[in-house]
PDB file of N, CA and C in Angstrom:
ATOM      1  N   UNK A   1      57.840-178.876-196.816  1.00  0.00           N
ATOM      2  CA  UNK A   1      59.071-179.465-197.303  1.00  0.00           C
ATOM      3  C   UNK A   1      60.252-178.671-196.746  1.00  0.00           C
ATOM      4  N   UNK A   2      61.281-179.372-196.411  1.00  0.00           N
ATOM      5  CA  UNK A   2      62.388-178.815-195.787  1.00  0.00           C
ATOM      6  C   UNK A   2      63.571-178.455-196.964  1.00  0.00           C
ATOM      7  N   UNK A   3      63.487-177.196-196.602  1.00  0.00           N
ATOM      8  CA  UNK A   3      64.581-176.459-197.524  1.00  0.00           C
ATOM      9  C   UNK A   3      65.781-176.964-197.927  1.00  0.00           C
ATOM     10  N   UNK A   4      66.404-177.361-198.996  1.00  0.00           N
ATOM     11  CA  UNK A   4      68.025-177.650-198.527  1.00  0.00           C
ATOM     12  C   UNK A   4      68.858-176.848-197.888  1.00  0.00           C
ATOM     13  N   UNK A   5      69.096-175.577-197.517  1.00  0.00           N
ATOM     14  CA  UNK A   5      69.797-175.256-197.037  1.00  0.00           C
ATOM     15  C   UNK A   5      69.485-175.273-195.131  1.00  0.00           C
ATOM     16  N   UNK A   6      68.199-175.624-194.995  1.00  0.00           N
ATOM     17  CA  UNK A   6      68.020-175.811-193.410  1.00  0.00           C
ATOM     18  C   UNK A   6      68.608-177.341-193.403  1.00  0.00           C
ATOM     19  N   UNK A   7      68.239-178.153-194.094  1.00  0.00           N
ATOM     20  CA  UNK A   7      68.595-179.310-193.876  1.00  0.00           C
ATOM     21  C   UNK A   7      69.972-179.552-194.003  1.00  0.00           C
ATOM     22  N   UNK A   8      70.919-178.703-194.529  1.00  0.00           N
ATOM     23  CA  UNK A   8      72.532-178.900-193.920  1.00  0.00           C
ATOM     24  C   UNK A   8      72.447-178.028-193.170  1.00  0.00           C
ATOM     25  N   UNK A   9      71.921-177.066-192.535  1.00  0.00           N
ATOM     26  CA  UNK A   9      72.301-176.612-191.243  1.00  0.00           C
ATOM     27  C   UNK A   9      72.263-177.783-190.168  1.00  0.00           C
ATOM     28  N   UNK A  10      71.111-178.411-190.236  1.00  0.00           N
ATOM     29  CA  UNK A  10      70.665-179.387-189.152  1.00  0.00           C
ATOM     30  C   UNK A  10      71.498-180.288-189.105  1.00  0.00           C
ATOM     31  N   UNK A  11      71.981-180.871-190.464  1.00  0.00           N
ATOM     32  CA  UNK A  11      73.049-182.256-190.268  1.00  0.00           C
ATOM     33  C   UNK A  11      74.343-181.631-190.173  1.00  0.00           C
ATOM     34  N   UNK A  12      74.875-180.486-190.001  1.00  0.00           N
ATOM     35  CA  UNK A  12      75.933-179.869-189.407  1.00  0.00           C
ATOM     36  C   UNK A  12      75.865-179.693-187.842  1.00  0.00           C
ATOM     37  N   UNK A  13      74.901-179.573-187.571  1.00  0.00           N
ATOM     38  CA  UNK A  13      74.581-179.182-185.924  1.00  0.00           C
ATOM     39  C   UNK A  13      74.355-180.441-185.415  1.00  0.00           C
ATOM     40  N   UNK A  14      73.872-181.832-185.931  1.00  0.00           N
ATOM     41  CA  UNK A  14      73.627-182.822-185.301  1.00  0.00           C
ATOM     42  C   UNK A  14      75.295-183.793-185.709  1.00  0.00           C
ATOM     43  N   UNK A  15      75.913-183.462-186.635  1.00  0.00           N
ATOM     44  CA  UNK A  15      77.190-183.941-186.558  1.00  0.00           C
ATOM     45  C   UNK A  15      77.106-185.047-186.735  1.00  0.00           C
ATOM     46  N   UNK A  16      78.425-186.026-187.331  1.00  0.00           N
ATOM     47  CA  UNK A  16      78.626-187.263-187.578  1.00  0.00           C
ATOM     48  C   UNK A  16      78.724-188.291-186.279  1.00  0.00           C
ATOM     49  N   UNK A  17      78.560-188.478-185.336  1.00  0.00           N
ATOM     50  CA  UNK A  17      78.943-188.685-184.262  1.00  0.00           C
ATOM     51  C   UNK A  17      77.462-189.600-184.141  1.00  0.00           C
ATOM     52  N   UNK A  18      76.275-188.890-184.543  1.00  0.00           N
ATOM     53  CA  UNK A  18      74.984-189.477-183.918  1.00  0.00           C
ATOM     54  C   UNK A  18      74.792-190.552-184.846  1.00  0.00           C
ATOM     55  N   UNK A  19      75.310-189.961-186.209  1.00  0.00           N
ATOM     56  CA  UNK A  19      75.161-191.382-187.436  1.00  0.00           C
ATOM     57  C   UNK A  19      75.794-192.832-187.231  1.00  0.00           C
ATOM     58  N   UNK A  20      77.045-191.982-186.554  1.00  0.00           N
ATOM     59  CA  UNK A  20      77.779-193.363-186.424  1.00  0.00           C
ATOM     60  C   UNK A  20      77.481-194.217-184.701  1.00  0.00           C
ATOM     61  N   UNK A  21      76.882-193.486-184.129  1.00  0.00           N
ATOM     62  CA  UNK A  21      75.998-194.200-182.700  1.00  0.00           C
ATOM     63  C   UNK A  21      75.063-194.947-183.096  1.00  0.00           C
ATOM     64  N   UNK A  22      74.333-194.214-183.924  1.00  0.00           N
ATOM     65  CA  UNK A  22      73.108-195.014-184.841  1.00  0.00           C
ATOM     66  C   UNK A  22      73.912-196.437-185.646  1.00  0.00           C
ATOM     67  N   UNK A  23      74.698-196.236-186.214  1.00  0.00           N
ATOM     68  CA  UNK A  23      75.289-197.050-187.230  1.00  0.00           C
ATOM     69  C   UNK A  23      75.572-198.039-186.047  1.00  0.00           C
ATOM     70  N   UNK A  24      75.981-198.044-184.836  1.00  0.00           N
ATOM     71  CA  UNK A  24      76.780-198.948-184.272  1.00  0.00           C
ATOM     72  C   UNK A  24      75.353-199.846-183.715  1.00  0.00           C
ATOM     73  N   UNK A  25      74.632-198.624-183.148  1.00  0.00           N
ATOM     74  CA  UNK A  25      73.119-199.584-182.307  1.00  0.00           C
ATOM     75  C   UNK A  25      72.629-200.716-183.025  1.00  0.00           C
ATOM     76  N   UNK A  26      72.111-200.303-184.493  1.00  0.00           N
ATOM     77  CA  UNK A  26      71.706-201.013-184.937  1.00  0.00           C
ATOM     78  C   UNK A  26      72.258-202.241-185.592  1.00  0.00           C
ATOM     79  N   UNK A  27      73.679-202.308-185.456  1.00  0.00           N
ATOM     80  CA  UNK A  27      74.189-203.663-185.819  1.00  0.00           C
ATOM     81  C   UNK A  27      74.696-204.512-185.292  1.00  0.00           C
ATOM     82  N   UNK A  28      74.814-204.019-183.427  1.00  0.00           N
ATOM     83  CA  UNK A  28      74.445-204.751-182.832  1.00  0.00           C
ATOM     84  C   UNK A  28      72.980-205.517-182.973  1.00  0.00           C
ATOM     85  N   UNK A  29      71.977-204.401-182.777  1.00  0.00           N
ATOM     86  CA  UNK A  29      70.653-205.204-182.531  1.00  0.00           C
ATOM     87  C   UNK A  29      70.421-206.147-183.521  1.00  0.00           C
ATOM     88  N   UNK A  30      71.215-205.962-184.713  1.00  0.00           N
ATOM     89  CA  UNK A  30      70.423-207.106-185.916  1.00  0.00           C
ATOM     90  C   UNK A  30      71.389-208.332-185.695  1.00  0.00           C
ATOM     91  N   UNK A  31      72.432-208.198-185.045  1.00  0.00           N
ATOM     92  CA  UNK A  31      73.455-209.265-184.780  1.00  0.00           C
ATOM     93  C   UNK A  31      73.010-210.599-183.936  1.00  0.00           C
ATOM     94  N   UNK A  32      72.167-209.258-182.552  1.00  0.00           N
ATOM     95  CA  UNK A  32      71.613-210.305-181.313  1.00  0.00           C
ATOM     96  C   UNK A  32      70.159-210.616-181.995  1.00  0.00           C
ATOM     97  N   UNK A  33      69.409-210.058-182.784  1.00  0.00           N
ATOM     98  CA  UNK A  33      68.044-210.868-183.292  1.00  0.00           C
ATOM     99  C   UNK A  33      68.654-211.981-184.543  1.00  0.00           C
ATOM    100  N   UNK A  34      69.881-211.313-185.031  1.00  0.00           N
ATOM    101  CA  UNK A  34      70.128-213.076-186.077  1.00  0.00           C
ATOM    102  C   UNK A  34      70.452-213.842-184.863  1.00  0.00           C
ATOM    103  N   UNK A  35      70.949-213.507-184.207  1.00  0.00           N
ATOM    104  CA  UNK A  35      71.381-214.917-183.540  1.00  0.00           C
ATOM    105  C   UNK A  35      70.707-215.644-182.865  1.00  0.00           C
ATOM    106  N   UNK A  36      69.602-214.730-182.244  1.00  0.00           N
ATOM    107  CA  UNK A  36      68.257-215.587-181.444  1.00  0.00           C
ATOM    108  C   UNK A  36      67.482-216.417-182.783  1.00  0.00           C
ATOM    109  N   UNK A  37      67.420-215.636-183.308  1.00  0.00           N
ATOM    110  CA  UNK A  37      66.688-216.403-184.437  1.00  0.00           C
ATOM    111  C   UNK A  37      67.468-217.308-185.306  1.00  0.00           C
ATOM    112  N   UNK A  38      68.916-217.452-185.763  1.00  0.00           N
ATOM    113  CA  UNK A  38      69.443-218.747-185.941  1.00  0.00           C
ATOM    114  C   UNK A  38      69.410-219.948-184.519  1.00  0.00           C
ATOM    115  N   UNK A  39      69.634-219.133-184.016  1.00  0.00           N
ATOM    116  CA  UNK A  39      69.362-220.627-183.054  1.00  0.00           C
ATOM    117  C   UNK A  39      70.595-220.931-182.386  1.00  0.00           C
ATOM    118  N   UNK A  40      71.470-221.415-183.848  1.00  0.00           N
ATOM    119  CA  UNK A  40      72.823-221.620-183.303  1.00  0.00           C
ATOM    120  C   UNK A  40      73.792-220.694-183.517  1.00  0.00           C
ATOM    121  N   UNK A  41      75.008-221.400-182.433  1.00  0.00           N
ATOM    122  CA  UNK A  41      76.097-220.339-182.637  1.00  0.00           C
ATOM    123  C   UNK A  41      77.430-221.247-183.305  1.00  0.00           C
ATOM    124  N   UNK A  42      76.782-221.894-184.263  1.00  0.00           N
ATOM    125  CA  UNK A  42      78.054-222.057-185.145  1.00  0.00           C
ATOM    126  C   UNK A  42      78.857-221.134-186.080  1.00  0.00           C
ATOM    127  N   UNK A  43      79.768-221.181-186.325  1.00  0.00           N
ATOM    128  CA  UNK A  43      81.001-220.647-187.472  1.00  0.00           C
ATOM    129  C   UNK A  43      80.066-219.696-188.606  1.00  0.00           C
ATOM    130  N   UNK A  44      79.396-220.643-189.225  1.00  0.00           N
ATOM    131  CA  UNK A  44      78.438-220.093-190.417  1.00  0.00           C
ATOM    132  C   UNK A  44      77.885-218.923-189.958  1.00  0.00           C
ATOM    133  N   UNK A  45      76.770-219.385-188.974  1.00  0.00           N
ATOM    134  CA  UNK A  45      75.838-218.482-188.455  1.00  0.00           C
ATOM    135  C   UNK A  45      76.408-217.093-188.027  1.00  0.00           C
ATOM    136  N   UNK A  46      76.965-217.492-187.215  1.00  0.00           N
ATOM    137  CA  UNK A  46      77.942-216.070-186.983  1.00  0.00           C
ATOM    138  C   UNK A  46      78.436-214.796-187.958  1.00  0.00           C
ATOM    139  N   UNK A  47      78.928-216.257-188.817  1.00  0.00           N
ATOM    140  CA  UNK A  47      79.511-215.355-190.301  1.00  0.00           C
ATOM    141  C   UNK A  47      78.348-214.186-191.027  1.00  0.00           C
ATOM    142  N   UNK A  48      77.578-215.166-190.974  1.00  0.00           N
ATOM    143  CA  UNK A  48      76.110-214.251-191.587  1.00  0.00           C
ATOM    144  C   UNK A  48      75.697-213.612-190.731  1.00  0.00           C
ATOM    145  N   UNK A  49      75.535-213.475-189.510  1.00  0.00           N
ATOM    146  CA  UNK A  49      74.922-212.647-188.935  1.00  0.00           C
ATOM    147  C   UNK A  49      75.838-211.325-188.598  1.00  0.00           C
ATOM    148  N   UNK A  50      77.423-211.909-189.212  1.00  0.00           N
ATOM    149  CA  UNK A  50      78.080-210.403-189.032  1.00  0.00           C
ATOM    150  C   UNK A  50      78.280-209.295-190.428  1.00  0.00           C
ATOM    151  N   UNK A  51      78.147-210.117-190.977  1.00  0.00           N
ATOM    152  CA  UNK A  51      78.277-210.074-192.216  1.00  0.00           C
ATOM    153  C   UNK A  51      76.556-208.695-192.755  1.00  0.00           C
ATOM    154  N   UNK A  52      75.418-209.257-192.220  1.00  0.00           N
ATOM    155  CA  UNK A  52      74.153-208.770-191.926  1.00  0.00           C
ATOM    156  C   UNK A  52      74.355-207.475-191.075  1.00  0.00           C
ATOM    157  N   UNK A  53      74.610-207.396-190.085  1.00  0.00           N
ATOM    158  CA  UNK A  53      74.944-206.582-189.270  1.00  0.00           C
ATOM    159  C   UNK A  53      75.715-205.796-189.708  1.00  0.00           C
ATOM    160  N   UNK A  54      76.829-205.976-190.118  1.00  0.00           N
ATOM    161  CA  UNK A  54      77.726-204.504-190.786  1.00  0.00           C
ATOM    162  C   UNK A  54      77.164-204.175-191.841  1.00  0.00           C
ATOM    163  N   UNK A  55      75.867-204.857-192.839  1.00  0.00           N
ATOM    164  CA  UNK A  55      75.587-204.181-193.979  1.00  0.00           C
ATOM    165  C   UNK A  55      74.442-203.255-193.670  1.00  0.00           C
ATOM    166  N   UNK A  56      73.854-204.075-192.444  1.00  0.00           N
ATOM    167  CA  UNK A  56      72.558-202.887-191.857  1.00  0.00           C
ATOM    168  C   UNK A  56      73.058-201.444-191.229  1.00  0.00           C
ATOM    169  N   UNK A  57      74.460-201.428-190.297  1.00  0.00           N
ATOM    170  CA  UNK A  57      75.235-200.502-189.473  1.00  0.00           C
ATOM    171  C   UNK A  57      75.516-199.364-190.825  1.00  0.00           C
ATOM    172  N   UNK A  58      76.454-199.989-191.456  1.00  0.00           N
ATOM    173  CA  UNK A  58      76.762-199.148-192.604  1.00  0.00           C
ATOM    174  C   UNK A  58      75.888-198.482-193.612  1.00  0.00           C
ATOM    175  N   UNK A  59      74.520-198.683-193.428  1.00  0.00           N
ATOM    176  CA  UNK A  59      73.476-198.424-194.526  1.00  0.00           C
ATOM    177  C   UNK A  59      72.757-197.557-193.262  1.00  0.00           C
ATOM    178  N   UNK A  60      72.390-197.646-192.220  1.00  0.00           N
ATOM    179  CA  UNK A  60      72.276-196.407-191.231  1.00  0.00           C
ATOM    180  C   UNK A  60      73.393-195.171-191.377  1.00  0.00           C
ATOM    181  N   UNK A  61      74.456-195.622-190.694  1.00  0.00           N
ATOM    182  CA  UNK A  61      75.281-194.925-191.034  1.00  0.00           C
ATOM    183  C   UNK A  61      75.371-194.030-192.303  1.00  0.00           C
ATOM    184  N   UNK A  62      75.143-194.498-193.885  1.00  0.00           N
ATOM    185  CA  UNK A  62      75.188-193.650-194.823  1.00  0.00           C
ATOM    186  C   UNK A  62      73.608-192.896-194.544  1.00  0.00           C
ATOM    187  N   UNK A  63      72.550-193.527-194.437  1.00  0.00           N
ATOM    188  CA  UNK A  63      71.101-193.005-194.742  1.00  0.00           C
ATOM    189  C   UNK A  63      71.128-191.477-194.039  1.00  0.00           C
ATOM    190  N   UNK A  64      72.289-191.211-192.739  1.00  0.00           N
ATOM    191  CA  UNK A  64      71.846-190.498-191.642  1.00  0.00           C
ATOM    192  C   UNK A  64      72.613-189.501-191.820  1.00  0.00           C
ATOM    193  N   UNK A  65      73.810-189.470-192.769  1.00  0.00           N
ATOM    194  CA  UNK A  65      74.159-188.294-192.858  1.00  0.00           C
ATOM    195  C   UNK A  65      73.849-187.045-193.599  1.00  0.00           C
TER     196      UNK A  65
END
């Protein structure tokens, strides 16, 4: 088990920078798999799939810091 105090050394040394790279990758990727998988690119679809995407980005983003 990892100590708490190694484990804020590590997320001090790996910095906010990688969370929020992470945060960004992945909401792209869930953006371009809703959208292959809606099918279409109407108004709606979009809506939800951005809507999806910033809740997945932002939930990386928190998990990683």
């Amino acid at each position: 088990m990892i100590k708490p105090e190694t484990a804020r050394v590590v997320r001090e040394e790996r910095g906010a920078g990688a969370s929020l790279a992470g945060g960004i990758a992945v909401a792209v990727g869930v953006l371009l798999l809703w959208l292959l998988l809606a099918g279409s690119l109407q108004s709606g679809s979009i809506a939800i799939g951005l809507v999806l995407a910033a809740a997945a980005g932002a939930w990386v983003r928190l998990a990683d810091l």
